[in-house]
N, C-alpha and C. Protein backbone atom coordinates (compact mmCIF):
# COMPACT_ATOMS: atom_id res chain seq x y z
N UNK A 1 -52.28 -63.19 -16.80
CA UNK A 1 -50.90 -63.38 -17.19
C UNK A 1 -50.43 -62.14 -17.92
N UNK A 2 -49.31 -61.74 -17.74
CA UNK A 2 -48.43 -60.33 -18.30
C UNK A 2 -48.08 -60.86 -19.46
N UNK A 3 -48.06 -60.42 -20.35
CA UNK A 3 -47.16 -60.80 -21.73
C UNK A 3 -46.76 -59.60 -22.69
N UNK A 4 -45.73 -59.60 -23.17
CA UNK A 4 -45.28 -58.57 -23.84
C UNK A 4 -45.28 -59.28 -25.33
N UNK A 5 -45.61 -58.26 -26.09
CA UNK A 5 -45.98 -58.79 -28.10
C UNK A 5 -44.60 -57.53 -28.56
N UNK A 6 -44.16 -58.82 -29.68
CA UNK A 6 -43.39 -57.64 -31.02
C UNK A 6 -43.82 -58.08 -31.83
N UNK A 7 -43.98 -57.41 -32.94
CA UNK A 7 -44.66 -57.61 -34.00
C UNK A 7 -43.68 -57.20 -35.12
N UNK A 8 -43.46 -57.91 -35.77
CA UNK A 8 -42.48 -56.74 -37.01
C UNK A 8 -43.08 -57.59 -38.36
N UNK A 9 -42.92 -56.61 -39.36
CA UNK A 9 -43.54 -56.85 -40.93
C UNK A 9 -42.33 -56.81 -41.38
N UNK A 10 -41.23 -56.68 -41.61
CA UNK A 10 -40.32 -56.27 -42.43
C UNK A 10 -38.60 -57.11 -41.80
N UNK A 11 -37.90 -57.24 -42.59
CA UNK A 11 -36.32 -57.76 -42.18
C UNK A 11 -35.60 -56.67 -41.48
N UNK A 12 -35.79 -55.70 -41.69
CA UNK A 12 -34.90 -54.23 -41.24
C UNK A 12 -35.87 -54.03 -39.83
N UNK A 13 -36.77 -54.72 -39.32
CA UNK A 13 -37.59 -54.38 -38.19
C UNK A 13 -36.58 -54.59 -36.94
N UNK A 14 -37.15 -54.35 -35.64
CA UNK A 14 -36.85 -54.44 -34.56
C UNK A 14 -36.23 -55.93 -34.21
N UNK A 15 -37.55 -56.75 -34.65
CA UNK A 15 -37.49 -58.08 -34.42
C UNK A 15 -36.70 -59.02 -35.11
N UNK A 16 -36.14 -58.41 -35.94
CA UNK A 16 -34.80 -59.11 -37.37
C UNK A 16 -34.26 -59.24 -36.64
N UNK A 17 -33.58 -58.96 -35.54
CA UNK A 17 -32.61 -59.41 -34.67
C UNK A 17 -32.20 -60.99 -33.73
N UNK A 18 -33.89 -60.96 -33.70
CA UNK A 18 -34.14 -62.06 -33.00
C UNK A 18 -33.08 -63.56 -33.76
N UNK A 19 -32.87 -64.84 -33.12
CA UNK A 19 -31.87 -65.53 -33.73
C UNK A 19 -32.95 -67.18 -32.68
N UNK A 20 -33.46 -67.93 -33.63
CA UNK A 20 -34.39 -68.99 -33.23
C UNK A 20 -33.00 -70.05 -33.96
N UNK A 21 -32.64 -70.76 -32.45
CA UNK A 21 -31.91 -72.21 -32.75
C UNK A 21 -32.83 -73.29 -32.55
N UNK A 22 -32.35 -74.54 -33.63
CA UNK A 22 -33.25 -75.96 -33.53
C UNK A 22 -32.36 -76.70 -33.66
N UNK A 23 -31.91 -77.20 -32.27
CA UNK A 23 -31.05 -78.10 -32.65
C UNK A 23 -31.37 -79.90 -32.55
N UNK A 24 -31.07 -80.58 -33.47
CA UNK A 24 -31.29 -81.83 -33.41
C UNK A 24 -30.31 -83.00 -33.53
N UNK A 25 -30.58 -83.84 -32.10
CA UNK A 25 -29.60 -84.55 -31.66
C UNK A 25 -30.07 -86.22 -31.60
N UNK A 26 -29.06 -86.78 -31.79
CA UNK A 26 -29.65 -88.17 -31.90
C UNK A 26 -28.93 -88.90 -30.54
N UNK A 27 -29.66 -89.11 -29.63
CA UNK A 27 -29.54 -89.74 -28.10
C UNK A 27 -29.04 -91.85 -28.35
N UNK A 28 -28.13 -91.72 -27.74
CA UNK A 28 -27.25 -92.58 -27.65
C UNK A 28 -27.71 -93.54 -27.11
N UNK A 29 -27.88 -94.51 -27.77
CA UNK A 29 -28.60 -96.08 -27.39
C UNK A 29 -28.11 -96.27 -25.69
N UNK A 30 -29.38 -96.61 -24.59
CA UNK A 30 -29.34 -96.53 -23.26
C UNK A 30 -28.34 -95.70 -22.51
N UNK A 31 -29.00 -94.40 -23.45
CA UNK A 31 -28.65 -93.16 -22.60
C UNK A 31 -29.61 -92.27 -22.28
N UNK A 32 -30.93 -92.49 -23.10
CA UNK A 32 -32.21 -91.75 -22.46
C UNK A 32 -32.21 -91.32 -20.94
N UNK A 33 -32.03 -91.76 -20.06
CA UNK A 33 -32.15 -91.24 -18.80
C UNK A 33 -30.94 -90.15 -18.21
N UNK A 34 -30.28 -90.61 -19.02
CA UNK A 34 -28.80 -89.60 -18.52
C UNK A 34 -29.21 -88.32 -19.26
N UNK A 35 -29.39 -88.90 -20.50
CA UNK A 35 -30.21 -87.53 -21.60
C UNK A 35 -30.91 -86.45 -20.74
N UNK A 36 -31.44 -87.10 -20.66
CA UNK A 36 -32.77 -86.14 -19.37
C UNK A 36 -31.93 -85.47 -18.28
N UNK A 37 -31.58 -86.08 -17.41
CA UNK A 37 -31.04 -85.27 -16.62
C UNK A 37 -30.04 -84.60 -16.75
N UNK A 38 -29.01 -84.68 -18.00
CA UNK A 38 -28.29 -83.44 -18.11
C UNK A 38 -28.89 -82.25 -18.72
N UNK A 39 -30.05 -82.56 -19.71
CA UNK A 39 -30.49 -81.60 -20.38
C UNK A 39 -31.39 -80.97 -19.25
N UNK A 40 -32.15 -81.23 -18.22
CA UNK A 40 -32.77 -80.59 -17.07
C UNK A 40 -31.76 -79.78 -16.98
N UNK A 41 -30.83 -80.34 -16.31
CA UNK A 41 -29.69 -79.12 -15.93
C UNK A 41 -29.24 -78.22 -16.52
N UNK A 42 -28.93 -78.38 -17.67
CA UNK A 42 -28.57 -77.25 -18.95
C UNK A 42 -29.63 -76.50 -18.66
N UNK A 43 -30.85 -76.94 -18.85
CA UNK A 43 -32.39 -76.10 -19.22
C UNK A 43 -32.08 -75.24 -17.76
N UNK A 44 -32.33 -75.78 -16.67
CA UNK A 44 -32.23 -75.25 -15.30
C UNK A 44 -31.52 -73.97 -14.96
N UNK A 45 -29.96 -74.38 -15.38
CA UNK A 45 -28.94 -73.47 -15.72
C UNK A 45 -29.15 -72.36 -16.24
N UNK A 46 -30.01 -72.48 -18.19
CA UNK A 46 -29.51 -71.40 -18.57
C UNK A 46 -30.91 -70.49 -18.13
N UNK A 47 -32.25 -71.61 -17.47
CA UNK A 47 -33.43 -70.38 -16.87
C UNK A 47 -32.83 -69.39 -15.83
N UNK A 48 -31.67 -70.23 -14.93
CA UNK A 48 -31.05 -69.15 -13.92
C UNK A 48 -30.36 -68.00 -14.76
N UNK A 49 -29.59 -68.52 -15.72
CA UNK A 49 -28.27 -67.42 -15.69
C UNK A 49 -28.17 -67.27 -16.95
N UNK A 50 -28.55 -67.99 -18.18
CA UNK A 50 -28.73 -67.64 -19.65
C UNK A 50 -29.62 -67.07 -20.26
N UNK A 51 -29.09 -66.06 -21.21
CA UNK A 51 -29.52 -65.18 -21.74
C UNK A 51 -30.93 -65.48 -23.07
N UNK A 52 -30.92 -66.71 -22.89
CA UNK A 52 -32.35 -67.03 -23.53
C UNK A 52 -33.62 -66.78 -23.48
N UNK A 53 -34.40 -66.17 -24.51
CA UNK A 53 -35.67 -65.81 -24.44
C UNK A 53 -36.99 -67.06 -23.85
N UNK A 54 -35.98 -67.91 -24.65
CA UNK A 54 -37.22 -69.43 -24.59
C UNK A 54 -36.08 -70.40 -24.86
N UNK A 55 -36.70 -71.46 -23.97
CA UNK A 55 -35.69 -72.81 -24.21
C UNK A 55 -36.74 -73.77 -24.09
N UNK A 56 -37.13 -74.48 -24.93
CA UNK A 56 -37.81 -76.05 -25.27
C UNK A 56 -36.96 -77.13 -25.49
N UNK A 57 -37.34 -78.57 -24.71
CA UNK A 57 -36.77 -79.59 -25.37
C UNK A 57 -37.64 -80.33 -25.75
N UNK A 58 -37.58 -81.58 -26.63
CA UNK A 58 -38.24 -82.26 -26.83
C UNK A 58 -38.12 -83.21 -27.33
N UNK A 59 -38.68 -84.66 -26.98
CA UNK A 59 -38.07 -86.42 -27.12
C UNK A 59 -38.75 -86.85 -27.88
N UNK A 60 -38.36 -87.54 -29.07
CA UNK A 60 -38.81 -88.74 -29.56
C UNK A 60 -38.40 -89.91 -28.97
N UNK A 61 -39.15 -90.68 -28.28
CA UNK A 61 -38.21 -91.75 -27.08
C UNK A 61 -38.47 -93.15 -28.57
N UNK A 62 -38.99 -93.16 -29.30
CA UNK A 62 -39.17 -94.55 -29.96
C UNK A 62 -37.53 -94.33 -31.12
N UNK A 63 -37.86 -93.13 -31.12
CA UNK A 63 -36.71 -92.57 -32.34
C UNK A 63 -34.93 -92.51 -31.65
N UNK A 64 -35.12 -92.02 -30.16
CA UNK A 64 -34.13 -91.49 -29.59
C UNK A 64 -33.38 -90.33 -30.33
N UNK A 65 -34.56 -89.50 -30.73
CA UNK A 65 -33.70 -87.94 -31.44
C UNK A 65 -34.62 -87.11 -30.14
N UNK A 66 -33.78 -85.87 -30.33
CA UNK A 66 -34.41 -85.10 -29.58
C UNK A 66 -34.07 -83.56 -30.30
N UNK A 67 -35.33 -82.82 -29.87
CA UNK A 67 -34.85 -81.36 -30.76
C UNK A 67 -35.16 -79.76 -29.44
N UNK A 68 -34.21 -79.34 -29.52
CA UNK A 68 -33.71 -78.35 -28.50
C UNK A 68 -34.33 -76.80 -29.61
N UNK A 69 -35.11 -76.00 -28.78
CA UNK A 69 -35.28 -74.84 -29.64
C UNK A 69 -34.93 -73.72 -28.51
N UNK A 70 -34.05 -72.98 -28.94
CA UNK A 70 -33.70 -71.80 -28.17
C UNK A 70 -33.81 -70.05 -28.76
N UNK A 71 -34.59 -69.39 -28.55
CA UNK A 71 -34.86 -67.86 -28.88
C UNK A 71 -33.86 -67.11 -28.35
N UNK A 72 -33.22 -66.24 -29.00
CA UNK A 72 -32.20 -65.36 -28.52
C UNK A 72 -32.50 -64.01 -28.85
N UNK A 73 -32.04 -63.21 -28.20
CA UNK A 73 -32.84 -61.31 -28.63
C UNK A 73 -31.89 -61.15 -29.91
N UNK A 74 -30.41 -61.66 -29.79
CA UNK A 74 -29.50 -61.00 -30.90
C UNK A 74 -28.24 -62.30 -30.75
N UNK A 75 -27.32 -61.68 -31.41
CA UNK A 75 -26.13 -62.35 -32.14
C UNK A 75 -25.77 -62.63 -30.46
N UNK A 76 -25.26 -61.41 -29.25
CA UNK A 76 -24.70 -61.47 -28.85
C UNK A 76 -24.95 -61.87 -27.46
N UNK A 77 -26.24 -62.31 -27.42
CA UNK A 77 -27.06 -63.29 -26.54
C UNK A 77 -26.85 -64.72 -26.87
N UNK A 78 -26.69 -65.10 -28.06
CA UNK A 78 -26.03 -66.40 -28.31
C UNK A 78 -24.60 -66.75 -28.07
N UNK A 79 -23.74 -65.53 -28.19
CA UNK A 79 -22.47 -65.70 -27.46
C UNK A 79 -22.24 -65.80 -26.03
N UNK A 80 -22.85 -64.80 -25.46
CA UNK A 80 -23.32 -64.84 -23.99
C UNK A 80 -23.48 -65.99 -23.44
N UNK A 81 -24.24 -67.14 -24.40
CA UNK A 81 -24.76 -68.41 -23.87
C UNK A 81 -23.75 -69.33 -24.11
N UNK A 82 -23.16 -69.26 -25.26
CA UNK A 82 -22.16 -70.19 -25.65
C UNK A 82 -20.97 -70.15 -24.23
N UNK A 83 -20.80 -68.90 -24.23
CA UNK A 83 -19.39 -68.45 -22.82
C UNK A 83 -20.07 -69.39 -21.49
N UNK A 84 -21.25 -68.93 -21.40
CA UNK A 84 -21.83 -69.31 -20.20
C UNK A 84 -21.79 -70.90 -19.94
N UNK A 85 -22.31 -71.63 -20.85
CA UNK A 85 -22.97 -72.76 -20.95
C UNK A 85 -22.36 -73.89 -20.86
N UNK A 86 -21.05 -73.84 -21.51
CA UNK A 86 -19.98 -74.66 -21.94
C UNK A 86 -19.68 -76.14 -21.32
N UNK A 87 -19.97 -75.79 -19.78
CA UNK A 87 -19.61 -77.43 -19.25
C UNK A 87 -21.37 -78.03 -18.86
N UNK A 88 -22.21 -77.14 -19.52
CA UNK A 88 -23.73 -77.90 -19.60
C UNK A 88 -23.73 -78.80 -20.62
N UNK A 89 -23.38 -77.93 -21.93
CA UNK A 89 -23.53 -78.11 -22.85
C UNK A 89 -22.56 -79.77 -23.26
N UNK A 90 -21.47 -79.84 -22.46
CA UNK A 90 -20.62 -80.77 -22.27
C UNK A 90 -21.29 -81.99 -21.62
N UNK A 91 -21.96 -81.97 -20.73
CA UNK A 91 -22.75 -83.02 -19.68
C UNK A 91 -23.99 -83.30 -20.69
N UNK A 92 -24.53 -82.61 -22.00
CA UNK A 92 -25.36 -83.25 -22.41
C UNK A 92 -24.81 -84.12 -23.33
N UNK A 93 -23.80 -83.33 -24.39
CA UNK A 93 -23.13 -84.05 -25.33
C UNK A 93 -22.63 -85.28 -24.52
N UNK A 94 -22.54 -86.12 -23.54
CA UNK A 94 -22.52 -87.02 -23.05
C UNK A 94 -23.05 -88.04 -23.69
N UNK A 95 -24.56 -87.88 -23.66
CA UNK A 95 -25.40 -88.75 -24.12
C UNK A 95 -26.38 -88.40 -25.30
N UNK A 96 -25.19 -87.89 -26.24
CA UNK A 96 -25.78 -87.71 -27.43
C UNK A 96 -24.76 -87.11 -28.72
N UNK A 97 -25.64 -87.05 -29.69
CA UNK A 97 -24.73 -86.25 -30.87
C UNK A 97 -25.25 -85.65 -31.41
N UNK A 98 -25.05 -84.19 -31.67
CA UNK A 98 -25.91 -83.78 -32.87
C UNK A 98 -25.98 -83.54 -34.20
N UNK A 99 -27.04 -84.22 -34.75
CA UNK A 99 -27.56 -84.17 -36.03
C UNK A 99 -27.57 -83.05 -37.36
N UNK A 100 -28.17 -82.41 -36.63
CA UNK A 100 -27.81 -80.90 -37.67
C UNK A 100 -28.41 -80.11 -36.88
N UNK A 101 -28.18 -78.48 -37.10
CA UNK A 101 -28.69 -77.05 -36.59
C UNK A 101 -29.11 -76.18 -37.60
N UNK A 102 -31.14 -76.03 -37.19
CA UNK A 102 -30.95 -74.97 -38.14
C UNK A 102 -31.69 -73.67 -37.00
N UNK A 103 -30.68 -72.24 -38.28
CA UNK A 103 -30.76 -71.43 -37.28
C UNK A 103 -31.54 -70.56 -38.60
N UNK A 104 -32.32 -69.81 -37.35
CA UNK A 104 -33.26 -68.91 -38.46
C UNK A 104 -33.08 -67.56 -37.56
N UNK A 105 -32.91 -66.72 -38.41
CA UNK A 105 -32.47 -65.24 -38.13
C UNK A 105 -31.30 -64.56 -38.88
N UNK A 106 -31.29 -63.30 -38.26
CA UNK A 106 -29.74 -63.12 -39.10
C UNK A 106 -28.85 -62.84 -38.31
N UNK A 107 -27.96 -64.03 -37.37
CA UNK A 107 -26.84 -63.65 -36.46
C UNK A 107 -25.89 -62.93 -37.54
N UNK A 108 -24.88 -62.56 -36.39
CA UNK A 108 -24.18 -61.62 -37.10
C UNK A 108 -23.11 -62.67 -37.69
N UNK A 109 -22.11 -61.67 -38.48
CA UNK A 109 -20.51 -62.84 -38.97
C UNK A 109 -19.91 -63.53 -37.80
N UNK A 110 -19.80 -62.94 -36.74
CA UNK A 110 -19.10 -63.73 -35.79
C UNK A 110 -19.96 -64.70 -35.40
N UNK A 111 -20.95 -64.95 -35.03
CA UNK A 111 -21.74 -66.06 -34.53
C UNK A 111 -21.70 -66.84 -35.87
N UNK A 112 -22.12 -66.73 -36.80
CA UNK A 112 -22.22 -67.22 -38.65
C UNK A 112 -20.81 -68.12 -38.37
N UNK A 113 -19.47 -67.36 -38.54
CA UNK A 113 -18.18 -68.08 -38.75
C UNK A 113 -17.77 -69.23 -37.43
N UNK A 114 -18.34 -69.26 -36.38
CA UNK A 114 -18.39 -69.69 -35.43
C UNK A 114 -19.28 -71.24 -35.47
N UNK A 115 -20.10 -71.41 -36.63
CA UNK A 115 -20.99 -72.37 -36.72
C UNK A 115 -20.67 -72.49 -38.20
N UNK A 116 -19.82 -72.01 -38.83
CA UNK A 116 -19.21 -72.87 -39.99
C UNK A 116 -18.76 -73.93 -40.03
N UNK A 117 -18.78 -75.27 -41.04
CA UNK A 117 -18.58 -76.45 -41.50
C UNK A 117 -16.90 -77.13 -40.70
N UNK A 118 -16.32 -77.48 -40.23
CA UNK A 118 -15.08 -78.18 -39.56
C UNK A 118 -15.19 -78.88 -38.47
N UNK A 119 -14.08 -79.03 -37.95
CA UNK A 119 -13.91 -79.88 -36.39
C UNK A 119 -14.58 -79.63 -35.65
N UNK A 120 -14.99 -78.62 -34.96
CA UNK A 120 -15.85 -77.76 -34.13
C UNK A 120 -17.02 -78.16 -34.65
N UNK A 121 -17.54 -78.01 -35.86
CA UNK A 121 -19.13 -78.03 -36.43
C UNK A 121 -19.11 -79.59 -37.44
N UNK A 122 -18.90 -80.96 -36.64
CA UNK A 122 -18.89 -81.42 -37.96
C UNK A 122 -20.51 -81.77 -37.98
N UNK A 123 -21.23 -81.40 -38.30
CA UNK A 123 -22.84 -80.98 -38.66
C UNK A 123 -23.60 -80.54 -38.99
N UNK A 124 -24.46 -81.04 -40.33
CA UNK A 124 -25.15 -79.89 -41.18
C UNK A 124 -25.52 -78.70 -40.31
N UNK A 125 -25.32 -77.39 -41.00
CA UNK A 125 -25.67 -76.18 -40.70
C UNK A 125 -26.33 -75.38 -41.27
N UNK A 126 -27.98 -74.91 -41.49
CA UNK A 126 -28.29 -74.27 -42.30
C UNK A 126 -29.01 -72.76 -41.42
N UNK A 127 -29.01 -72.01 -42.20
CA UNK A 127 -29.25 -70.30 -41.79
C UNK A 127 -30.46 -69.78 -42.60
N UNK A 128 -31.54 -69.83 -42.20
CA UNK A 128 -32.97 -69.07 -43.02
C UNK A 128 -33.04 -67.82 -42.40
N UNK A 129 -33.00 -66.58 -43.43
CA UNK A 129 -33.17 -65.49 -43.02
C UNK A 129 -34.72 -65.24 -42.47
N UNK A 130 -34.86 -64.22 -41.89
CA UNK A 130 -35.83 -63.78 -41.20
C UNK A 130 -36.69 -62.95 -41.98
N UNK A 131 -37.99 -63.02 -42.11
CA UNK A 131 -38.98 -62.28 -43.27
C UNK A 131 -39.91 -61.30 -42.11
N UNK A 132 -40.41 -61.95 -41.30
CA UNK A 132 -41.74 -60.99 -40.65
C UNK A 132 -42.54 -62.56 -39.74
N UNK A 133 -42.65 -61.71 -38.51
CA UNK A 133 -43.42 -62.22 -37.28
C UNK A 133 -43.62 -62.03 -35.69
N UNK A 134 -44.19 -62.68 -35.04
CA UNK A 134 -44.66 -61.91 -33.90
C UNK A 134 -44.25 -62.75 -32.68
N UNK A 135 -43.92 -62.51 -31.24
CA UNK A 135 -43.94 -63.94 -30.19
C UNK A 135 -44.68 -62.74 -29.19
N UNK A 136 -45.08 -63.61 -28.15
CA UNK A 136 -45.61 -62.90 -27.02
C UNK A 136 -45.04 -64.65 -25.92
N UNK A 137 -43.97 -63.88 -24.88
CA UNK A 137 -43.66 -64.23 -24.02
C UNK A 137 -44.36 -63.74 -22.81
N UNK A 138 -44.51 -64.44 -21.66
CA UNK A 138 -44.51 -64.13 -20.31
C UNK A 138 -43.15 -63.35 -19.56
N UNK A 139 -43.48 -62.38 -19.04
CA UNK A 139 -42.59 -61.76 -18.50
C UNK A 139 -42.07 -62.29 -17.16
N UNK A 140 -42.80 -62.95 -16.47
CA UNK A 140 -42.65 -63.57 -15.29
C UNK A 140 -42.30 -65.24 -15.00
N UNK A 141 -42.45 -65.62 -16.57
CA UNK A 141 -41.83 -67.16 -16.60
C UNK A 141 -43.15 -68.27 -16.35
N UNK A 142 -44.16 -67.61 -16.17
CA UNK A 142 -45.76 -67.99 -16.21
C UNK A 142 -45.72 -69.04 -17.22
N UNK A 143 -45.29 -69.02 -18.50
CA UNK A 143 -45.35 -69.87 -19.59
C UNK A 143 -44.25 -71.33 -19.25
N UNK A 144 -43.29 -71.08 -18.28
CA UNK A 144 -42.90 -72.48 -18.75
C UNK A 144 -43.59 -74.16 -18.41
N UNK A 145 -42.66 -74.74 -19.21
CA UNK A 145 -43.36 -76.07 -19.35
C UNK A 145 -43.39 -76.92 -18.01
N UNK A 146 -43.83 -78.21 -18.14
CA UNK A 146 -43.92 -78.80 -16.94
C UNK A 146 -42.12 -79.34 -17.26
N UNK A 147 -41.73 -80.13 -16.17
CA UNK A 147 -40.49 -80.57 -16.68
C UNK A 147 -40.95 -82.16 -15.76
């Protein structure tokens, strides 16, 4: 398997850029199955055409929460996705709501003001800066999950 490593020690590194979303959603009483198949599609979608490093989902079926983790290179790979995504992102919110987002990295102000507290965001939002760490992806998509 091919894999490419970054490594960074420091906030001012290469890898400070990077922007890790967790988003957590609470799935709508006998909507589990719809759940699934819109979020396939989203997932499907953004492996074709979104600018995501890594996209995970994952079910608590006793709980009906589910938590979405998405890796982005920068601020403007998360915009990229937001433009892109919009009527995915719509077909999931179908069968669900979400809970809160936390985002770890340091997007820039525009992505930041964009996920501020109102109509648009009514959902906790919290932002942990980025200290030092490493990922090693597959370059060829070798790593993804079963679906």
């Amino acid at each position: 398997m091919k894999t490419r490593a970054m490594e960074t020690t420091t906030g001012t590194a290469a890898g400070a850029t990077t922007v890790l979303m967790h988003n957590t959603m609470k799935i709508t009483e006998g909507h589990l199955e719809g759940f699934r198949e819109a979020v396939r599609r989203a997932v499907d979608f953004a492996e074709e055409h979104g600018p995501q490093l890594m996209v995970e989902v994952f079910v608590d079926e006793s709980e009906l929460r589910a938590h979405s983790f998405q890796l982005y290179a920068d601020s403007e790979a998360v915009r990229t996705h937001w433009r892109l995504s919009d009527p995915y992102i719509a077909g999931v919110m179908e069968h669900c709501a979400v809970e809160r987002l936390d985002v770890y990295g340091a997007p820039d102000e525009e992505v930041r003001a964009a996920l501020a507290p109102g109509p648009a965001v009514p959902f906790p939002v919290s932002i942990t800066p980025f200290i030092t760490g490493f990922h090693r992806l597959a370059s060829d998509g070798a790593d993804r999950g079963a679906r």
